[in-house]
Structure formats: C-alpha cells, structure tokens
Protein backbone atom coordinates (compact mmCIF):
# COMPACT_ATOMS: atom_id res chain seq x y z
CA UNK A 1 -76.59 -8.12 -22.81
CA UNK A 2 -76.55 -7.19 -19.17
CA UNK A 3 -73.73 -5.86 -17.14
CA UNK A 4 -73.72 -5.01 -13.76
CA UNK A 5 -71.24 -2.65 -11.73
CA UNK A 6 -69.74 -0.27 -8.98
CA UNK A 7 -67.92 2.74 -10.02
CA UNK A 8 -67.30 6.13 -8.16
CA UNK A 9 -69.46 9.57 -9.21
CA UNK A 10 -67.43 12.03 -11.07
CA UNK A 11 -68.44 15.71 -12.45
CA UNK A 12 -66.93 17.15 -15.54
CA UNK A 13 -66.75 20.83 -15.34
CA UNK A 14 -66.83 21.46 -19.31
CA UNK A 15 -68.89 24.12 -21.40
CA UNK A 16 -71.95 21.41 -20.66
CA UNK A 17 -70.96 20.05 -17.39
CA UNK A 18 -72.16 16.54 -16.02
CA UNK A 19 -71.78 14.06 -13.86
CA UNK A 20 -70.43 10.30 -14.77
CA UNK A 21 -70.13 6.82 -13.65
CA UNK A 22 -67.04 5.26 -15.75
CA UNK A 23 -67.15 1.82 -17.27
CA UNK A 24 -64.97 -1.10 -15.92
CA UNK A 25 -62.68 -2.05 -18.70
CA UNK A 26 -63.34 -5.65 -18.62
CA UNK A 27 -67.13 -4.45 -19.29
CA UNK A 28 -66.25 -1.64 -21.49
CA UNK A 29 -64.38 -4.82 -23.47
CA UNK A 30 -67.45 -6.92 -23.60
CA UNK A 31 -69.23 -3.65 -25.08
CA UNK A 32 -66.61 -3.06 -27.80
CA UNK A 33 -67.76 -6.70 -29.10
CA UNK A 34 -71.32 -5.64 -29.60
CA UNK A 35 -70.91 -1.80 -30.41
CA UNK A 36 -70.68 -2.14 -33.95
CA UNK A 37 -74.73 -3.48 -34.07
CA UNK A 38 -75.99 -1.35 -31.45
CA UNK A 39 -74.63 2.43 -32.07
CA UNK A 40 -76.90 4.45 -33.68
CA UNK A 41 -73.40 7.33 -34.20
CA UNK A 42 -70.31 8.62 -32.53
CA UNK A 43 -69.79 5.18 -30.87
CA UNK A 44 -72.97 6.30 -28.30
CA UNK A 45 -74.32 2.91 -27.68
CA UNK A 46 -78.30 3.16 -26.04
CA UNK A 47 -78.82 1.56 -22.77
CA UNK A 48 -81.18 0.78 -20.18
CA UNK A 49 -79.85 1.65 -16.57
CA UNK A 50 -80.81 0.56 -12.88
CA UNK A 51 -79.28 2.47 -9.92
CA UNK A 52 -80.92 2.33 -6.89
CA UNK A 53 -85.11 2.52 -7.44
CA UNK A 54 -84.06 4.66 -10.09
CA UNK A 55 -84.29 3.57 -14.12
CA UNK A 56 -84.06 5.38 -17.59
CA UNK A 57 -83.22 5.20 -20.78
CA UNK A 58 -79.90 6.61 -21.62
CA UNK A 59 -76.52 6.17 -23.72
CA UNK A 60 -72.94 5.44 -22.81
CA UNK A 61 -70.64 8.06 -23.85
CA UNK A 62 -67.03 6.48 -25.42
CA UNK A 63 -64.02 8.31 -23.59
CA UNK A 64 -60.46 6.77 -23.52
CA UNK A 65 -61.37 3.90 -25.22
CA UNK A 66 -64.16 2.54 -23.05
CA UNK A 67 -67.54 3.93 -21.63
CA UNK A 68 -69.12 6.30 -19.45
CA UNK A 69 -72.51 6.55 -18.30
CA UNK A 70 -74.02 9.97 -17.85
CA UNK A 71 -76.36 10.38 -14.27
CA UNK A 72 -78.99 12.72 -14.65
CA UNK A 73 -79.83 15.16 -12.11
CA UNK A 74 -83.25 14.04 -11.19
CA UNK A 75 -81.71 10.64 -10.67
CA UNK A 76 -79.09 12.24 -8.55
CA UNK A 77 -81.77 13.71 -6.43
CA UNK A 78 -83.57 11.25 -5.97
CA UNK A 79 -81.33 8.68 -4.71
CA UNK A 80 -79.36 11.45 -2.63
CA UNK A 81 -75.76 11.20 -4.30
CA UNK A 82 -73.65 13.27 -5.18
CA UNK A 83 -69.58 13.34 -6.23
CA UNK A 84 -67.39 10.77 -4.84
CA UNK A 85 -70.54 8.43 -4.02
CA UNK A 86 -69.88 5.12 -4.96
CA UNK A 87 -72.38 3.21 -6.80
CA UNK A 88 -73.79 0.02 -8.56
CA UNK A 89 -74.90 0.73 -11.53
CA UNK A 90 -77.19 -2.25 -13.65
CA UNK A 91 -77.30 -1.87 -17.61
CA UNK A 92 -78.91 -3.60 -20.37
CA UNK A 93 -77.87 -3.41 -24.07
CA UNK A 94 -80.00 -4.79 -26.22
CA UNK A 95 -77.79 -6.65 -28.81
C-alpha cells in the first residue's frame, strides 16, 4: 500500500517532545483496513517514508483515531523545515 500526502509540521512539547506530520483521515481510513496485519503493538504500524530527497524507515503513531508520522531531526535538517512548513509526505505500508 502506498499513500501519498500534504500535511502541515507540528511540534509536541511533551516530556519527549517531537515534531509531526498528521494523517489525512480518508488515508488514516484506508490504514485502519490494513492495521490489524501490519502492527507489530500499540496500533504503531511500520512504514517507509519519502519527503523531499529524504527516506527512512519509521512508524505511524495512532492519535485521535487516525495517524501521525513522526519527522526526525536529521530529516528536518536536511530538507530545511521547520514548524508550520507544509509538506508532501510519500509512505509505503507493506500489507
């Protein structure tokens, strides 16, 4: 499965703070259908992700009943973004 789309940069400020892209709904839907084979635990579903030149290996966080996908800082850095940045973000699931 492969999902591609543009979301805004957000931080969260908690005890281990980090920065996000959220999920559409209609994509965080069309996960749902294929979470139950791909979780490995707490409804963290593994992913491949594109943004920019930039690609890694990460998983999508559930909050609020859909997904988010964490941005780490070396990514961040190198694609010069920061908060409020608006993005297109590529993922691949592999269900």
């Amino acid at each position: 499965m492969e999902l591609e789309f543009t979301g805004e940069i957000w931080h969260w400020r908690g005890p281990a703070p980090h920065h996000f892209v959220t999920v559409p709904e209609a994509d965080s839907a069309a996960l749902q259908d294929v979470s139950a084979g791909v979780t490995y635990g707490w409804g963290m579903i593994p992913v491949q992700v594109r943004l920019g030149g930039s690609s890694w290996t990460t998983s999508l966080w559930p909050k609020d009943g859909g997904y988010i996908v964490p941005l780490k800082a070396a990514v961040r850095r190198a694609e010069g973004l920061d908060v409020g940045d608006v993005v297109t973000v590529h993922l691949a699931v592999d269900a």
